[in-house]
Protein backbone atom coordinates (compact mmCIF):
# COMPACT_ATOMS: atom_id res chain seq x y z
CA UNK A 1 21.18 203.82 142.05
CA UNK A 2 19.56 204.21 138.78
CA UNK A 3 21.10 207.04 137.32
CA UNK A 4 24.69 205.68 138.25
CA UNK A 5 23.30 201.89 136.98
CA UNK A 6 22.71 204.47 133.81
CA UNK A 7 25.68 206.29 134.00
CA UNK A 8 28.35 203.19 134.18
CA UNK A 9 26.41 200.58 132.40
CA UNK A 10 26.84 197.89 134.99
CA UNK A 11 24.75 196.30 137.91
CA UNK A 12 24.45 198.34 141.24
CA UNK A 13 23.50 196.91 144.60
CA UNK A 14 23.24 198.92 147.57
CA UNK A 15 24.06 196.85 151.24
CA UNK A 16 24.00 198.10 154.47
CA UNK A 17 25.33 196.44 157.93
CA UNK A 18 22.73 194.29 159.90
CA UNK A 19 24.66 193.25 162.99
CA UNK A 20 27.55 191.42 162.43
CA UNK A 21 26.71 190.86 158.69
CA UNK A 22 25.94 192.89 155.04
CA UNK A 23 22.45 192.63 153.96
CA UNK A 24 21.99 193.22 150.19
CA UNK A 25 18.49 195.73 150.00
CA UNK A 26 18.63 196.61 146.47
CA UNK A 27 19.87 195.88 143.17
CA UNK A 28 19.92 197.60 139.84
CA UNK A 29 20.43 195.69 136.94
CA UNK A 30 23.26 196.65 133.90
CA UNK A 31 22.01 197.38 130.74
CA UNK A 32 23.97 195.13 129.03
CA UNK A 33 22.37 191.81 127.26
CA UNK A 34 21.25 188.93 129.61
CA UNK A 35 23.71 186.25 130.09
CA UNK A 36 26.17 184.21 132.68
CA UNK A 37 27.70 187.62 133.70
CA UNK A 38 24.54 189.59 133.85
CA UNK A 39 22.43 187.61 135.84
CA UNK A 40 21.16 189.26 138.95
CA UNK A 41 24.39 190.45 141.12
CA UNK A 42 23.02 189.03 144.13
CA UNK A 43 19.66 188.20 145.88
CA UNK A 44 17.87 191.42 147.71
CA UNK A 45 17.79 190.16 151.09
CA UNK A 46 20.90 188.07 150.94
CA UNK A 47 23.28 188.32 154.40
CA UNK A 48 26.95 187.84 153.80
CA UNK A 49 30.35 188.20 155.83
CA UNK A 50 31.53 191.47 155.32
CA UNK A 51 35.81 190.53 155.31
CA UNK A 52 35.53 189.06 151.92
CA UNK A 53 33.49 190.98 149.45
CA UNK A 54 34.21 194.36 147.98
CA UNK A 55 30.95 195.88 149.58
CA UNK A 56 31.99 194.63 152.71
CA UNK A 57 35.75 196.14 153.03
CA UNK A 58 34.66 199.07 152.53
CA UNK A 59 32.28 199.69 155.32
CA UNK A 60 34.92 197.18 157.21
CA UNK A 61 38.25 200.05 156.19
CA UNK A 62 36.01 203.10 158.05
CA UNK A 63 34.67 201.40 161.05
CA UNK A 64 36.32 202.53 164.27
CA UNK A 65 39.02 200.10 165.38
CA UNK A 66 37.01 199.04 168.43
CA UNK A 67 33.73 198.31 166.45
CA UNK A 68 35.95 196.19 163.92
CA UNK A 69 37.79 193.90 166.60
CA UNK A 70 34.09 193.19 167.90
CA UNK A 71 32.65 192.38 164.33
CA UNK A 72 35.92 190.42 162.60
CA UNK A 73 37.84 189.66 165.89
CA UNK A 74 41.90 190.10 165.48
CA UNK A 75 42.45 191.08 161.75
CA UNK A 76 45.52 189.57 160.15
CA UNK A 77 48.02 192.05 158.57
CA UNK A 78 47.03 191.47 155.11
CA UNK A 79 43.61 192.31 156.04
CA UNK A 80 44.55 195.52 157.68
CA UNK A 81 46.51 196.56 155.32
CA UNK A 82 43.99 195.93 152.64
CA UNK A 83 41.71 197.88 154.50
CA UNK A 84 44.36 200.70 154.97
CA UNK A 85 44.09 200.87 151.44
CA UNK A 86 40.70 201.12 151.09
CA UNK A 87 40.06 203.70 153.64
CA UNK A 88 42.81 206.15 151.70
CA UNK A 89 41.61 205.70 148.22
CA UNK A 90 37.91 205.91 149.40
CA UNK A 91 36.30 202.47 147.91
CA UNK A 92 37.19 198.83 147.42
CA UNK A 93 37.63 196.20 144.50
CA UNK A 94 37.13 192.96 144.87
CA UNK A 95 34.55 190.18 144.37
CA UNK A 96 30.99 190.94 143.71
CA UNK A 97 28.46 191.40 146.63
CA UNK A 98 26.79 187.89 146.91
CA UNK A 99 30.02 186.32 144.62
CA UNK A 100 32.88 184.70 146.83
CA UNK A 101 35.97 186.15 146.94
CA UNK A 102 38.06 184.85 144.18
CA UNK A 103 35.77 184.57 141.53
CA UNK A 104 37.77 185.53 138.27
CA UNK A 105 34.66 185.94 136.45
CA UNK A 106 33.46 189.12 138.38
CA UNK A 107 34.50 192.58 139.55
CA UNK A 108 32.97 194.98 142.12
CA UNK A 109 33.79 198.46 143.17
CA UNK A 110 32.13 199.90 146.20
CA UNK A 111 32.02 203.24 148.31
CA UNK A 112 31.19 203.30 151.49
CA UNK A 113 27.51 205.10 152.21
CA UNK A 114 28.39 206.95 156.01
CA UNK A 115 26.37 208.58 158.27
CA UNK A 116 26.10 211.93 159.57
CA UNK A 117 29.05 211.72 162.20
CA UNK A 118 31.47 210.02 159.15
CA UNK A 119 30.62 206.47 160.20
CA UNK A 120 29.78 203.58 157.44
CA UNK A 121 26.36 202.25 157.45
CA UNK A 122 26.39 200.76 154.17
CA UNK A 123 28.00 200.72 150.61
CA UNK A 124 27.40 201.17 147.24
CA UNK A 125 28.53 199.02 144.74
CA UNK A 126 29.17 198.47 141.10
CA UNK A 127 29.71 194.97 139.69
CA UNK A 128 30.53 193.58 135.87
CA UNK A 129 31.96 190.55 134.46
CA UNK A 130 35.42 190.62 134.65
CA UNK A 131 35.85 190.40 131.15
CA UNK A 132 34.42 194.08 130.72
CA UNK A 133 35.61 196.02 134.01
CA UNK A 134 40.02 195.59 134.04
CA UNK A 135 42.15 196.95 136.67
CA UNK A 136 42.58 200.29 134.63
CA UNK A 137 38.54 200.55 134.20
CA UNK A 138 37.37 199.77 137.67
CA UNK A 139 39.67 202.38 139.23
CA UNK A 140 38.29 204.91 137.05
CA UNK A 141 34.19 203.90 138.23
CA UNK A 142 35.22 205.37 141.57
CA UNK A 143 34.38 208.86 140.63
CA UNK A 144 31.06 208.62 139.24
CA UNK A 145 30.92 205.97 142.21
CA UNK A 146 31.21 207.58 145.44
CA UNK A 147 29.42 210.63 144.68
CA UNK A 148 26.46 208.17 144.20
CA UNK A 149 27.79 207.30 147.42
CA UNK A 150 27.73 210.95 149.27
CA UNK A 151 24.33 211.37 147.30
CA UNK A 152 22.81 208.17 149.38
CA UNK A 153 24.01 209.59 152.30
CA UNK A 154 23.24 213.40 152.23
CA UNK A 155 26.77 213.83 153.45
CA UNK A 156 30.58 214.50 152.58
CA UNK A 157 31.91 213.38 155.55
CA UNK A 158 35.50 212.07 154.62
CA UNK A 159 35.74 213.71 151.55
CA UNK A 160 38.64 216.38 151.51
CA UNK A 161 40.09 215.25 148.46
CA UNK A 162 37.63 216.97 145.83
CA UNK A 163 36.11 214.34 142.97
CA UNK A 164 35.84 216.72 140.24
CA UNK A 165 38.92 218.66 138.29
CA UNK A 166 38.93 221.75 136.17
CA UNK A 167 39.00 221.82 132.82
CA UNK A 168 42.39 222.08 131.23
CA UNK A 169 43.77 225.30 130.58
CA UNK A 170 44.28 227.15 126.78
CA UNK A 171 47.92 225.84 125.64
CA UNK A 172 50.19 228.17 125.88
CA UNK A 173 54.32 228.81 125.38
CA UNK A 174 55.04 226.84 128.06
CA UNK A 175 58.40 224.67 128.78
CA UNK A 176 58.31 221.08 127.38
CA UNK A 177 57.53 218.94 129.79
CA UNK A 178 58.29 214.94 128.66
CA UNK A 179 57.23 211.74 130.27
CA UNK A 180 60.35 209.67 131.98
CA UNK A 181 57.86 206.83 133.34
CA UNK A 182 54.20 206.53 132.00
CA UNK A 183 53.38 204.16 135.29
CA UNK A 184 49.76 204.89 135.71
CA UNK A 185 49.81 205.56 138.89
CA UNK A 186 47.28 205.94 141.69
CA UNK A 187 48.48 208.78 143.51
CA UNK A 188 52.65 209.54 142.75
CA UNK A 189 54.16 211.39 145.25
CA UNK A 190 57.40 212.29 146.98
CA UNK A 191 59.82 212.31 144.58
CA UNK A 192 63.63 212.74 145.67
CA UNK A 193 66.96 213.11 143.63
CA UNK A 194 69.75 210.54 145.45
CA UNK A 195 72.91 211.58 144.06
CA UNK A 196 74.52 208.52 145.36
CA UNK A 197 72.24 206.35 143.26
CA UNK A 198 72.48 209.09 140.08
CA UNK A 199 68.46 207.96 140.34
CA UNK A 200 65.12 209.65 141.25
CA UNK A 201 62.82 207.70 144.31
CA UNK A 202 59.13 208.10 144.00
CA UNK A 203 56.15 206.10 145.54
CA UNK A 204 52.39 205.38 144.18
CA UNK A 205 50.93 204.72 147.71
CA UNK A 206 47.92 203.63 147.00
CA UNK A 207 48.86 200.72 144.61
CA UNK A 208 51.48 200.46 146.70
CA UNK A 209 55.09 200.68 145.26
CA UNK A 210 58.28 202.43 144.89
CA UNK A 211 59.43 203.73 141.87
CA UNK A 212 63.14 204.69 140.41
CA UNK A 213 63.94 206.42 137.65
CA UNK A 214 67.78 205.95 136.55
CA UNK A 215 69.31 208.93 134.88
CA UNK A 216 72.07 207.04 133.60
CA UNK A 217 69.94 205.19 130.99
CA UNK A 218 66.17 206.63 130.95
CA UNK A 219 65.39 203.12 132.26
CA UNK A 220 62.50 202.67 135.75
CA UNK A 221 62.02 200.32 138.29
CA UNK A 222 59.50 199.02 140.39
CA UNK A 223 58.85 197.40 143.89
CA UNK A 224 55.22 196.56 144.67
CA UNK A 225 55.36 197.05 148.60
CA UNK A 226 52.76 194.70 151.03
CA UNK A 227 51.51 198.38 152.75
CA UNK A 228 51.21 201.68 151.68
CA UNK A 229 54.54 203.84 151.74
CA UNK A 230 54.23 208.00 151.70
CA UNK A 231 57.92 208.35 150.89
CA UNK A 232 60.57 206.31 150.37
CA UNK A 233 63.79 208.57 151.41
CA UNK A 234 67.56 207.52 150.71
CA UNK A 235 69.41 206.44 154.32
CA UNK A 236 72.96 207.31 154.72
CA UNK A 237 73.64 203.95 155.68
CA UNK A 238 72.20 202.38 152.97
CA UNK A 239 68.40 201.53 151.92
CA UNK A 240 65.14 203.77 151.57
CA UNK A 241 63.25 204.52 154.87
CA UNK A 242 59.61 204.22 153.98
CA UNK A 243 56.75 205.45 155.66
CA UNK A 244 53.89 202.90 156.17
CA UNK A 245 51.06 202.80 158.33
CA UNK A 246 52.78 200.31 160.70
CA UNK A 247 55.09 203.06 161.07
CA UNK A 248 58.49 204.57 160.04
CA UNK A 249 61.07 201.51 158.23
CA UNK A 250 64.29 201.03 156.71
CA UNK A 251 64.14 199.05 153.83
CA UNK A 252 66.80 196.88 152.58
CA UNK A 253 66.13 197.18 148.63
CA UNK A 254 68.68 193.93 148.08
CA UNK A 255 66.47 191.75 149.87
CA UNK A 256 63.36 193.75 150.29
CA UNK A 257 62.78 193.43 153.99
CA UNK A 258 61.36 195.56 156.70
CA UNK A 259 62.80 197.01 159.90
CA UNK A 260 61.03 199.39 162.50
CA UNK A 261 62.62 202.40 163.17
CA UNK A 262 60.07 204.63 164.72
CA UNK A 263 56.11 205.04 164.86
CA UNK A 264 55.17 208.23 166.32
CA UNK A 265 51.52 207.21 165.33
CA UNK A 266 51.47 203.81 166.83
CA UNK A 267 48.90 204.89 169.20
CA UNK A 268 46.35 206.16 166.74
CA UNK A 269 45.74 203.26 163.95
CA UNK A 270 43.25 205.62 161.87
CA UNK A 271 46.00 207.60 160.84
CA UNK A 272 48.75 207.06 158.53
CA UNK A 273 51.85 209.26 157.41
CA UNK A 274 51.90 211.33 154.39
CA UNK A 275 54.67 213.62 153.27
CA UNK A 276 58.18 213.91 154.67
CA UNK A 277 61.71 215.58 153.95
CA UNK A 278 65.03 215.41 155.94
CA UNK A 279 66.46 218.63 156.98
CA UNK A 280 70.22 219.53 156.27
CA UNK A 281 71.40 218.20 159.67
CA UNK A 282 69.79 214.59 158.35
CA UNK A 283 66.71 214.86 160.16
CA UNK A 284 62.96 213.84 159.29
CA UNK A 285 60.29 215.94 159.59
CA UNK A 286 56.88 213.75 158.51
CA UNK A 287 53.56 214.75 158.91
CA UNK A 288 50.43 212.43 159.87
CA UNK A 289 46.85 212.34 158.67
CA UNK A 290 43.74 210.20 158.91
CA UNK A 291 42.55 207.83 156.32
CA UNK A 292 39.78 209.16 155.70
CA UNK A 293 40.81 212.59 155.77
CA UNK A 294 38.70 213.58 158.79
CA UNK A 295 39.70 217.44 160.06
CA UNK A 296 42.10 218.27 161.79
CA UNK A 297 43.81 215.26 163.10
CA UNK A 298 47.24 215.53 161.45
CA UNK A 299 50.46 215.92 162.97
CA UNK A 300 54.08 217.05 162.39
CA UNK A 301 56.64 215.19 163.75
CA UNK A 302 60.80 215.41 163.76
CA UNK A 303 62.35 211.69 164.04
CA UNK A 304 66.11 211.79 165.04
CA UNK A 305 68.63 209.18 163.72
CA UNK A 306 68.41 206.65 166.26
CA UNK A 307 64.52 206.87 166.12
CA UNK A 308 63.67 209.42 168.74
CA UNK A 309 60.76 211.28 167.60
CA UNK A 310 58.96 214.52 168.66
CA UNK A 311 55.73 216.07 167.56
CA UNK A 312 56.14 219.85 166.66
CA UNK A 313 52.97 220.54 165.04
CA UNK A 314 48.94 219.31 164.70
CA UNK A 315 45.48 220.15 163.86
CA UNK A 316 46.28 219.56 159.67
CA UNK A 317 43.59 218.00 158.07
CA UNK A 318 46.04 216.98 154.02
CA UNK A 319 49.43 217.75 155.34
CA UNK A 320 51.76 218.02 152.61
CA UNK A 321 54.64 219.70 150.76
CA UNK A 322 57.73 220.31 153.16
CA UNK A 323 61.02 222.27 152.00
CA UNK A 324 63.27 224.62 153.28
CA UNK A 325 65.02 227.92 151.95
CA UNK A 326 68.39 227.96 150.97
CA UNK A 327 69.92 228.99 154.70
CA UNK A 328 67.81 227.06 156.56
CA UNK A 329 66.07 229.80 158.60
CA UNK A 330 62.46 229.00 157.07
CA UNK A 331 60.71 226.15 156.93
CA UNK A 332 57.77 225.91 154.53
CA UNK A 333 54.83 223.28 155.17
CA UNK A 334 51.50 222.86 153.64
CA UNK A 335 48.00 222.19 154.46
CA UNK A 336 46.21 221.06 151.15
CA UNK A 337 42.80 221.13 152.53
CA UNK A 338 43.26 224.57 153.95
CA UNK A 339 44.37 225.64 150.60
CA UNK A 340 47.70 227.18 152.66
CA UNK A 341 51.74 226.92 152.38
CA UNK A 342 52.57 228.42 156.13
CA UNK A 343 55.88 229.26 156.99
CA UNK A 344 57.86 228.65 160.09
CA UNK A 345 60.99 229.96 161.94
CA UNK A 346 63.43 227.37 161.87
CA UNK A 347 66.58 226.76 163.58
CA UNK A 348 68.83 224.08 162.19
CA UNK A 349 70.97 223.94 164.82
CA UNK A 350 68.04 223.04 167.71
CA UNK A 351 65.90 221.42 165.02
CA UNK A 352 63.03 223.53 165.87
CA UNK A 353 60.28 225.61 165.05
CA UNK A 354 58.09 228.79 165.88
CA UNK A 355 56.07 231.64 164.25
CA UNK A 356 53.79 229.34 161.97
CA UNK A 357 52.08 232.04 159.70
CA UNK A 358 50.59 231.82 156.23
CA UNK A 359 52.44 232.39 153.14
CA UNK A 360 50.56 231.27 150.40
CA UNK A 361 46.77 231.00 150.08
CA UNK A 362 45.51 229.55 146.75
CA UNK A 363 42.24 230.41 145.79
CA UNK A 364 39.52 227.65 144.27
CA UNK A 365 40.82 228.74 140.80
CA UNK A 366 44.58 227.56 141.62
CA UNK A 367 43.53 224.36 142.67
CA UNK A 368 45.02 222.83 145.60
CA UNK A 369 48.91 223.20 146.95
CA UNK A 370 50.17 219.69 147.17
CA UNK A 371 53.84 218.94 147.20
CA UNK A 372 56.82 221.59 147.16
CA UNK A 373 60.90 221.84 146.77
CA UNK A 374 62.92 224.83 146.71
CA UNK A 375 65.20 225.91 144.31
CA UNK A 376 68.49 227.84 144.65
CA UNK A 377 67.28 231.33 144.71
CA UNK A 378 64.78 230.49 147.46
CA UNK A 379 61.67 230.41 145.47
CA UNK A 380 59.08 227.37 146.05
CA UNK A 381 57.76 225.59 143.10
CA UNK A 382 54.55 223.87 144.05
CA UNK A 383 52.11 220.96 142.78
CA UNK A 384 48.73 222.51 142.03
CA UNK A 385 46.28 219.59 142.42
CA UNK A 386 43.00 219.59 139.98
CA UNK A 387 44.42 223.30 138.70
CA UNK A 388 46.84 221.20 135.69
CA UNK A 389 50.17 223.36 136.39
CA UNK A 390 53.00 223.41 139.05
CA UNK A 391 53.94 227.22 140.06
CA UNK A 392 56.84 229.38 141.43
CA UNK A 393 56.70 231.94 144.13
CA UNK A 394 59.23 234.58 145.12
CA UNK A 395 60.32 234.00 148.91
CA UNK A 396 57.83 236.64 149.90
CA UNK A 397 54.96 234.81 148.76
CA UNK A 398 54.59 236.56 144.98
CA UNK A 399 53.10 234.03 142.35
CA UNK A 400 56.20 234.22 139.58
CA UNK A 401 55.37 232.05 136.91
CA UNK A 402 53.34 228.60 136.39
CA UNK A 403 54.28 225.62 134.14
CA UNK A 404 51.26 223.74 132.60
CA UNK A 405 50.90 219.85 132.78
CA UNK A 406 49.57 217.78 130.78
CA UNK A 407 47.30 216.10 133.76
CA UNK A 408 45.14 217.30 136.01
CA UNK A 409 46.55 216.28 139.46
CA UNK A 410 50.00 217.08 139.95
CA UNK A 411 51.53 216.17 143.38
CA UNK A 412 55.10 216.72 144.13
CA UNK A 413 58.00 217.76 142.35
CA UNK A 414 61.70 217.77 142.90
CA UNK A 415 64.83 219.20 141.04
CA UNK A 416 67.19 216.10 140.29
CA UNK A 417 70.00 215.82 137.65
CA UNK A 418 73.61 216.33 137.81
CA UNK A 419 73.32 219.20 138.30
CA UNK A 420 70.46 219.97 139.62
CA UNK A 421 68.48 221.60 136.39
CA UNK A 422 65.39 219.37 135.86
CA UNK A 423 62.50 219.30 137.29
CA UNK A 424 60.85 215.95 137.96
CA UNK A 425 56.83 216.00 138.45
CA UNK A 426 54.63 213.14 139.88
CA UNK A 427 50.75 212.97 139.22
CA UNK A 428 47.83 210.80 140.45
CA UNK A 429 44.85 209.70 138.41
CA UNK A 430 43.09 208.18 141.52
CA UNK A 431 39.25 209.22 141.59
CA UNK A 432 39.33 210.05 137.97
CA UNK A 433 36.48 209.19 135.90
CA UNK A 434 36.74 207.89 132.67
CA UNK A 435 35.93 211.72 130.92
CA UNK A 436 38.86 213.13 133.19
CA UNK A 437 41.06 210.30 131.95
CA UNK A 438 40.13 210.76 128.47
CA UNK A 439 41.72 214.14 129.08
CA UNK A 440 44.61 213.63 130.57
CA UNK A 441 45.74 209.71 129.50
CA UNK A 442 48.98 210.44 131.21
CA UNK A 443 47.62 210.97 134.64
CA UNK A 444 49.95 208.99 137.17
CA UNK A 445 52.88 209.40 135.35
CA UNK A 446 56.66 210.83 136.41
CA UNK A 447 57.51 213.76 134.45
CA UNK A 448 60.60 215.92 133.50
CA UNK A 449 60.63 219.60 132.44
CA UNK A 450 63.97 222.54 132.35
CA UNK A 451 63.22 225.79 133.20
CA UNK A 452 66.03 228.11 131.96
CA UNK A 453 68.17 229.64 134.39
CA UNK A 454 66.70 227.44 137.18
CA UNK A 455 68.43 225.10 139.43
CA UNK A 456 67.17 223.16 142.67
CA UNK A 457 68.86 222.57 146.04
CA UNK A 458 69.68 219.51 146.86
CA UNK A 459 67.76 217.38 149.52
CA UNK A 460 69.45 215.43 152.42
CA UNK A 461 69.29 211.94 153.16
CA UNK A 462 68.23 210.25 156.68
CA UNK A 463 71.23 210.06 158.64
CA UNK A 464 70.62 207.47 160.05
């Protein structure tokens, strides 16, 4: 608690759960001079309700949905989705521990401390006057934050996304790669080209919202959503279909409203849906994971127009990039935690799929495979998370050439344009410290880029 109190500047107070209630045990005051805002964060000993303070959602977002009914009761939608939120990011903000909710004069972040079977116990928490700790800043204390967090509890249970980055490579002759929407965002991801709308759909899902970029002008839009969305995928009939945690929904962008189409995951509430495509016959194919990112609990399912789902796949732990080569005979699908693009059979005509085998492994110096597409020769261009570059590989697997970025994390990419020629790039700058940032300012931001003699595929919408 010290050395983080050191390393941030601001007060630290460590709580842990005592029955039905959080029980502050120790405090570390910031280093900042005494005042209103630096008096002690809260009393050691204090007990508090654990639904409305920062320390308190986040052991509340990881507790098993059985233990959380018996400690809250029912939890209202906003609250669940809150703590849907705070369980995929990996900490909270929020008021203070010992502050009530709501006061404007005081910030906290906190991590969850959990045990050795992945299980909160406690949290971790760093709190500041409001006046010094902004939106912008308190995202970026979550680094430096939950390893303090992992440190407490000897353990990295829940921790497949990595908190550190490499450093950023030796510039080079690369394309130019421009900035179309400098959003900030949390963690960008599944961008898709609608030709109908001459515009590019991407979501941040952990702030949440979906994002369009409109060709015609240069100019982007924003919808701040009520629960996380992995995709948000043009519908033949008109809309997006979004993937939430309450489960698959078309969404009326006139009047912004909700409709259930399908939730293959309704019976599993730790797990949400992550990245999806539609196949050429209008098909999704989405895949699953938990929260937390526990092992091996993902899924792969295929959803059919009217709703009728099937799972085809499991046992992913970060299921991600989906695409498929140019006569539909492959399917390519990614495991990010595994480090591993595997490739399918596929047969358009039956929607199915067989022969899962590994294509690509990246190695800890590539970073991590995150989102794909496929362009018109059949090669796959892929995200490389914390590795600062999106690459190309022949059909067989070769590595052909990589494109550096100027951030860290990129997640997904897609080819978009009239005709199909650039290259649009979405980034996170979730669980980046304020070093990392200083690196790569950009981080969370839509990108463009042209690679000569290159041209995409284009992706289907839902049909339904």
């Amino acid at each position: 608690m010290v050395a983080l109190r050191d390393t941030v500047g601001e007060s630290v107070q460590l709580a842990v759960l005592s029955g039905g209630q959080l029980v502050i045990v120790a405090s570390e005051e910031g280093t900042h001079a005494p005042g209103r805002e630096d008096r002690p964060a809260s009393r050691v000993g204090a007990r508090l309700g654990i639904a409305n303070t920062a320390a308190g959602k986040a052991i509340a977002a990881h507790l098993d949905p059985a233990r959380l009914a018996a400690l809250l009761g029912a939890v209202d939608p906003g609250l669940q989705s809150e703590l849907d939120l705070v369980r995929a990011r990996g900490y909270a903000i929020g008021a203070r521990a010992g502050e009530p909710e709501g006061d404007a004069q005081s910030v906290s972040v906190a991590a969850p401390i959990l045990d050795y079977a992945g299980q909160p116990i406690g949290a971790v928490a760093v709190t500041a006057d409001a006046s010094r700790l902004d939106g912008p800043q308190a995202h970026g204390l979550s680094a430096p934050l939950m390893r303090a967090a992992r440190g407490i509890s000897h353990t990295a249970a829940g921790g497949a996304m990595s908190l550190t980055i490499q450093s950023p490579p030796a510039a080079g002759a690369d394309v130019e790669v421009r900035c179309v929407d400098h959003a900030r965002a949390l963690l960008g991801e599944g961008p898709l080209w609608s030709p109908r709308d001459n515009a590019l759909y991407w979501v941040d899902i952990l702030t949440p919202a979906v994002h369009c970029h409109h060709a015609a002008d240069g100019t982007n839009t924003e919808i701040q959503l009520g629960a996380m969305a992995s995709v948000a995928i043009p519908m033949a009939s008109g809309g997006l279909l979004l993937a939430t945690p309450g489960g698959l929904m078309r969404f009326d962008t006139a009047v912004q409203r909700m409709t259930l189409l399908a939730h293959p995951e309704a019976e599993r509430r730790g797990n949400r849906y992550n990245d999806g495509k539609c196949d050429r016959r209008g098909r999704l194919w989405i895949s699953s994971m938990d929260m937390g990112t526990a092992a091996n609990r993902g899924n792969l399912f295929r959803v059919e127009a009217d709703g009728a789902w099937e799972k085809m796949d499991s046992g992913f732990t970060v299921p991600n990039g989906l695409g498929w080569s140019p006569d539909s005979t492959r399917m390519y699908f990614t495991d990010t935690f595994r480090r591993t693009i595997y490739e399918y059979d596929f047969d358009l005509l039956a929607g199915t799929i067989s022969n899962r085998r590994p294509l690509i492994t990246f190695s800890e110096a590539d970073g991590k495979p995150d989102g794909l597409t496929v362009d018109a020769e059949g090669c796959l261009w892929v995200a490389a998370w914390d590795a600062w570059h999106v690459a190309r590989f022949a059909p067989d697997g070769r590595a052909l050439q990589r494109i550096r970025m100027p951030v860290a994390r990129p997640t997904s990419c897609c080819f978009g344009g009239a005709s199909l020629e650039t290259l649009f790039v979405t980034s996170a700058s979730v669980r980046l410290g304020a070093q990392a940032l200083a690196a790569a300012p950009l981080s969370g931001s839509l990108f463009a880029l042209e690679v000569p003699g290159v041209r995409g595929l284009p992706e289907a919408t839902f049909a339904g």
